[in-house]
Protein backbone atom coordinates (compact mmCIF):
# COMPACT_ATOMS: atom_id res chain seq x y z
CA UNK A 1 -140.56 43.88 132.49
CA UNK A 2 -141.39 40.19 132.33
CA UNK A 3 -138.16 37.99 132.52
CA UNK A 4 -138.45 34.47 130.55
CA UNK A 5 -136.41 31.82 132.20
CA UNK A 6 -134.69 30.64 129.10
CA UNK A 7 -134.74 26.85 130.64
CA UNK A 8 -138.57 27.22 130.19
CA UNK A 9 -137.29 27.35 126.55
CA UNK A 10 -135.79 23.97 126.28
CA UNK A 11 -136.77 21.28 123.96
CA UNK A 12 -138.52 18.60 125.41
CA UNK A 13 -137.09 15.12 123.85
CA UNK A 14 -138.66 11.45 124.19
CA UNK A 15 -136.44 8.96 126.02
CA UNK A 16 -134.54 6.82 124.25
CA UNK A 17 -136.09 3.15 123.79
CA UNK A 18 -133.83 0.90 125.72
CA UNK A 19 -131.84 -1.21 123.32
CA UNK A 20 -132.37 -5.09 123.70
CA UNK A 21 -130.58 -7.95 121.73
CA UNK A 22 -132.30 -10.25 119.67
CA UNK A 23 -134.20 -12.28 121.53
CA UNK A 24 -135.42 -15.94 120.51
CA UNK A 25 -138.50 -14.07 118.43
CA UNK A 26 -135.96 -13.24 116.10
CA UNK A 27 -136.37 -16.26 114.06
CA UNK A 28 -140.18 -16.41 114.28
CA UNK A 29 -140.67 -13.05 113.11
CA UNK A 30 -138.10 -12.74 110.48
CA UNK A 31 -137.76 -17.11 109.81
CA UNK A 32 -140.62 -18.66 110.78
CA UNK A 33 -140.17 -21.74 108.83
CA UNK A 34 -136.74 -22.43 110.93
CA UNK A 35 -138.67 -21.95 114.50
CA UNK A 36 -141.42 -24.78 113.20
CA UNK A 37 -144.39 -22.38 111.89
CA UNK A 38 -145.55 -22.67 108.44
CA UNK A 39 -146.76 -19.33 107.18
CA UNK A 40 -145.75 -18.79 104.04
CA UNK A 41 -145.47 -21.16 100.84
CA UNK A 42 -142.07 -19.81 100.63
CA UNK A 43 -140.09 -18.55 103.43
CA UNK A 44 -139.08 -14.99 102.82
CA UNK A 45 -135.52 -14.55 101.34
CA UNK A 46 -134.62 -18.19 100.41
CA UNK A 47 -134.10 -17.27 96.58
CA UNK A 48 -131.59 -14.53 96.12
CA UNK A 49 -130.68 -14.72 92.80
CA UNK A 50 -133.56 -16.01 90.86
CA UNK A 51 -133.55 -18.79 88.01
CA UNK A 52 -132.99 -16.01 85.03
CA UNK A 53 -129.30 -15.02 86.92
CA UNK A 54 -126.44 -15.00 84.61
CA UNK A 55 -122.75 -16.10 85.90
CA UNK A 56 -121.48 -18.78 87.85
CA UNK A 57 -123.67 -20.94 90.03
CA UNK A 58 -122.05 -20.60 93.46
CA UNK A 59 -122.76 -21.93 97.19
CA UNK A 60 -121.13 -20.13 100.39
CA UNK A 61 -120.73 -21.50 103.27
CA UNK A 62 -119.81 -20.68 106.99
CA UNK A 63 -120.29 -20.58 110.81
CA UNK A 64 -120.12 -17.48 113.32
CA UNK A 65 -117.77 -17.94 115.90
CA UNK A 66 -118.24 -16.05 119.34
CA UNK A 67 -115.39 -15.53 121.52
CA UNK A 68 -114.13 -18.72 123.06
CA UNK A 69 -114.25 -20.36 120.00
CA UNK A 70 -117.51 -21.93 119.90
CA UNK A 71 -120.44 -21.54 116.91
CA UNK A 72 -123.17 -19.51 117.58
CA UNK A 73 -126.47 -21.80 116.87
CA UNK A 74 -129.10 -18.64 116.39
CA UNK A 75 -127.54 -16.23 114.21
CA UNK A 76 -129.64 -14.64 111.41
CA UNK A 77 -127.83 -13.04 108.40
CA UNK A 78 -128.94 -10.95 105.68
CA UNK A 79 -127.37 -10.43 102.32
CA UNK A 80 -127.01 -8.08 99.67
CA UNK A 81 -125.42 -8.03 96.21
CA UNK A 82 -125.06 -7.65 92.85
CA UNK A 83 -125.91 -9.56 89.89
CA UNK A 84 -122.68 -10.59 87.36
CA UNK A 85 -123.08 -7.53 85.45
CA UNK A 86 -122.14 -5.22 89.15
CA UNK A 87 -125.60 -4.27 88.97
CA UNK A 88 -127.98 -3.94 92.24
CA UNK A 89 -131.39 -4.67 92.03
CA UNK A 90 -132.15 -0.81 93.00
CA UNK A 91 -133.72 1.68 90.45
CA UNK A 92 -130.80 4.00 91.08
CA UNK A 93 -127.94 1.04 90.22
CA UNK A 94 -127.67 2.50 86.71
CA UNK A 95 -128.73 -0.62 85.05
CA UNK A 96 -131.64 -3.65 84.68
CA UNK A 97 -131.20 -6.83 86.28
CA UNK A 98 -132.62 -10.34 85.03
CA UNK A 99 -136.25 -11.04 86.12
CA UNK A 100 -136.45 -12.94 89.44
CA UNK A 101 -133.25 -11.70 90.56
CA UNK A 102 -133.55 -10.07 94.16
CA UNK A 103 -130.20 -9.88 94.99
CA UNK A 104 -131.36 -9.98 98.64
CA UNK A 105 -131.50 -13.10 101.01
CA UNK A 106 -131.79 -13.66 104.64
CA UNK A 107 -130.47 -17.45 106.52
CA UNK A 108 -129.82 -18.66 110.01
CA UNK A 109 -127.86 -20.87 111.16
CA UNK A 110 -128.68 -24.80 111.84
CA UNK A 111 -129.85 -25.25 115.64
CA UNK A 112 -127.47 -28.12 116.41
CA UNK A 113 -124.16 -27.22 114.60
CA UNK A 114 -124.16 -23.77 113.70
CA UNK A 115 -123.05 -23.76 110.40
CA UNK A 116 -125.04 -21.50 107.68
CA UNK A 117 -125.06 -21.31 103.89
CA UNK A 118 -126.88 -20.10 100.81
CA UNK A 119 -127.06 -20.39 97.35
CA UNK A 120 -126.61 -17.45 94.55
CA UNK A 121 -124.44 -16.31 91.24
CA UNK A 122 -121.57 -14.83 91.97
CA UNK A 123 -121.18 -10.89 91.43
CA UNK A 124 -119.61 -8.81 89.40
CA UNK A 125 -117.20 -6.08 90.16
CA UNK A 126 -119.58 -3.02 90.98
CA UNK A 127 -119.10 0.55 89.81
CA UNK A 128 -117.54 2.79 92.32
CA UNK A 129 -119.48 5.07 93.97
CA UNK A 130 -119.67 8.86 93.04
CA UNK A 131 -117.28 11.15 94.69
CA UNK A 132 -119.25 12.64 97.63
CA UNK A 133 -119.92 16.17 97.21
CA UNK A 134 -118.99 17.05 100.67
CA UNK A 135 -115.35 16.37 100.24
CA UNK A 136 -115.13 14.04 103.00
CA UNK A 137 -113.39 11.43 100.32
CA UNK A 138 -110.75 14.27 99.99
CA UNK A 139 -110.09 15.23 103.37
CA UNK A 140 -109.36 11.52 104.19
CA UNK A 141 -106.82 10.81 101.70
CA UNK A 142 -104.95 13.67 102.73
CA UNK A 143 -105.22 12.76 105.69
CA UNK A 144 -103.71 9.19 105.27
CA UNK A 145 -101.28 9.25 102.74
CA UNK A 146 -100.65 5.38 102.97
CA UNK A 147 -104.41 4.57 101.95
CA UNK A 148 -103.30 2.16 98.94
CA UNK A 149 -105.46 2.14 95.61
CA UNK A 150 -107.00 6.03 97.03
CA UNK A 151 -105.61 8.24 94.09
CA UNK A 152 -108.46 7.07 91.45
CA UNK A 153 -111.24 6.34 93.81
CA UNK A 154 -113.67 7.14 91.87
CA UNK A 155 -112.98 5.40 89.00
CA UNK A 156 -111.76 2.27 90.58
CA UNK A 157 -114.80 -0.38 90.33
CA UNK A 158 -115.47 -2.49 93.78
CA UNK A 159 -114.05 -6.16 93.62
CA UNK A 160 -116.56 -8.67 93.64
CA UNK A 161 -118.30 -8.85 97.15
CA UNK A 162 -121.47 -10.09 99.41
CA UNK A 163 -122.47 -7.62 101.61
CA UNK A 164 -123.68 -9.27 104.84
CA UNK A 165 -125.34 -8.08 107.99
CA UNK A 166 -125.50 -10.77 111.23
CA UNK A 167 -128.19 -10.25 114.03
CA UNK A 168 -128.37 -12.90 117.18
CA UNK A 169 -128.92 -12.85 120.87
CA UNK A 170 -126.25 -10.80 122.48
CA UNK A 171 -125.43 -8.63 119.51
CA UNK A 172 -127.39 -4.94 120.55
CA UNK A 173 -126.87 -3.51 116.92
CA UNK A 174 -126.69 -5.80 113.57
CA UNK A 175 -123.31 -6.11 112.60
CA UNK A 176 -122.66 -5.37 108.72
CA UNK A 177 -119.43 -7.08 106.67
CA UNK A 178 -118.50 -7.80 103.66
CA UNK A 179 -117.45 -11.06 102.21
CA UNK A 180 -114.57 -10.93 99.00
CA UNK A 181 -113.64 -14.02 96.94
CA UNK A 182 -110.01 -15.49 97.09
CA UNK A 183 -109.49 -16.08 93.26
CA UNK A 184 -110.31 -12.65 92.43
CA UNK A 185 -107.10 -11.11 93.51
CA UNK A 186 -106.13 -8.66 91.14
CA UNK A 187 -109.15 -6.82 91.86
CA UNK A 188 -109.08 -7.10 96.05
CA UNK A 189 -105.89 -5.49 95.83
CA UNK A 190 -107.49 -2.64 94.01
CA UNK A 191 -111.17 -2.67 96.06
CA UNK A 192 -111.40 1.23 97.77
CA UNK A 193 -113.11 -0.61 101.11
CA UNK A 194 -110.62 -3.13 101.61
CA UNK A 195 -107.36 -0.78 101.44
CA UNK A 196 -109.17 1.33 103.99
CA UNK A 197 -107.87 -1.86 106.40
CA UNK A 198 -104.51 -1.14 107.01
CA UNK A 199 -103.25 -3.79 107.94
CA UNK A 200 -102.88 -7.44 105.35
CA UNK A 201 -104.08 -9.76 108.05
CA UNK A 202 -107.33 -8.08 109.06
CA UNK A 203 -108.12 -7.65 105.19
CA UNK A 204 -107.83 -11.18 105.16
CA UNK A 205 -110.42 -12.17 107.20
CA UNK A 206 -113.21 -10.33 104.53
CA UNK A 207 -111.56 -13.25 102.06
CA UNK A 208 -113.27 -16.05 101.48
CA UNK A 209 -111.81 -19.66 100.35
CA UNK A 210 -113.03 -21.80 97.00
CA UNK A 211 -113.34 -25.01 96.67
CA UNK A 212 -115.01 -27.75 94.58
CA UNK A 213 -117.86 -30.25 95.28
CA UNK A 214 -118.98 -32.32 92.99
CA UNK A 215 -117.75 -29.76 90.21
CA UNK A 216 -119.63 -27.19 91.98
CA UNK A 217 -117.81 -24.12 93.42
CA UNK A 218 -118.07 -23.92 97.25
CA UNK A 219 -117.26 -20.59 99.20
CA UNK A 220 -116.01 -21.22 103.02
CA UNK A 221 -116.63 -18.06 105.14
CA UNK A 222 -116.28 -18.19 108.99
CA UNK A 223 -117.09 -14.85 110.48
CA UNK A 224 -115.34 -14.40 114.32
CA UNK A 225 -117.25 -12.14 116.22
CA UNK A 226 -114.41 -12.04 119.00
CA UNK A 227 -110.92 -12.90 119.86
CA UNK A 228 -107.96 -13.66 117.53
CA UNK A 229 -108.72 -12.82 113.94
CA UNK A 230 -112.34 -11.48 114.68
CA UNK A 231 -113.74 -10.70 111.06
CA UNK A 232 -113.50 -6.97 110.01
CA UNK A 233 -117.18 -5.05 110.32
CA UNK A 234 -118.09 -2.21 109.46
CA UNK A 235 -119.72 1.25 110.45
CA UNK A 236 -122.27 1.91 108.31
């Protein structure tokens, strides 16, 4: 009888890829206009919302803030939202959104002082998701009985938000967030993704201050990568 050494048996995988952090080709692959090459008319993610957007005209506003304090002066971040209506630019949002509007933008921050910003509409509050078939939703509650605003979840619509993901040089894997507004209130206190953060003063560091210039309303969002009050990011 032939014996088969079972170890003959055993699947063969590919070593990993090493991981790397972004490297200073970040910004000519993904922004080459910021590193000093012009390639294309328009650089790639400048216009997020589109000139057809309804709602409020808004500007945000920010710096990323490593560990000892200091800004970090070659970030790139990437944003997502939706339009006023809560609707994604996505065939599967359950709605049509105004021609031009990509609801998708990518900046970096300015070389000498850090700071980044963008302009957009502000969203809408966005339709909660569909309760997941696998009954992982369930299990959780159950599981934490204090998670506030839980009981309806899937009926109770997202707040308004930006979703935001930052790459740089030291960062191995893109870290996503989210960015709230501070005069929507009533609705962050009902928003299923912040009342998974238990505690007030971590939620506060998704919230993001208004202000006025020039009539204009200006959105101040510092996101701490380290250290006291780091910003909240996600696992997605």
């Amino acid at each position: 009888m032939k014996v088969v050494d079972a170890r003959a048996n055993r699947p063969q995988y590919l070593p990993e890829t090493a991981s790397q952090t972004a490297g200073p080709y970040v910004h000519i692959g993904l922004a080459p206009g910021a590193a000093g090459f012009r390639i294309f008319d328009r650089e790639l993610g400048w216009d997020i919302a589109g000139p057809n957007a309804a709602g409020e005209r808004i500007r945000v506003e920010g710096v990323v803030i490593d560990g000892t304090g200091s800004p970090v002066k070659d970030v790139l971040i990437e944003v997502w939202q939706a339009n006023a209506a809560g609707i994604y630019a996505h065939p599967e949002a359950g709605g049509a959104v105004e021609e031009g509007f990509r609801g998708w933008g990518r900046v970096i921050t300015d070389f000498e002082t850090g700071e980044w910003g963008f302009d957009t509409v502000k969203p809408g509050p966005v339709g909660a998701r569909a309760r997941m078939v696998s009954g992982v939703s369930q299990r959780v509650r159950d599981s934490h009985p204090d998670w506030q605003g839980r009981a309806q979840e899937d009926s109770i619509p997202m707040a308004p938000h930006l979703n935001l993901w930052i790459v740089a040089r030291g960062i191995n894997i893109g870290l996503n967030t989210r960015m709230y507004f501070d005069d929507e209130g009533p609705a962050n206190a009902t928003d299923p993704v912040l009342n998974l953060i238990e505690w007030e003063r971590r939620r506060a560091t998704l919230i993001a201050k208004r202000t006025l210039r020039d009539g204009r309303p200006v959105y101040r969002f510092d996101i701490r990568l380290q250290g006291e009050d780091e910003t909240v990011f996600f696992d997605v």
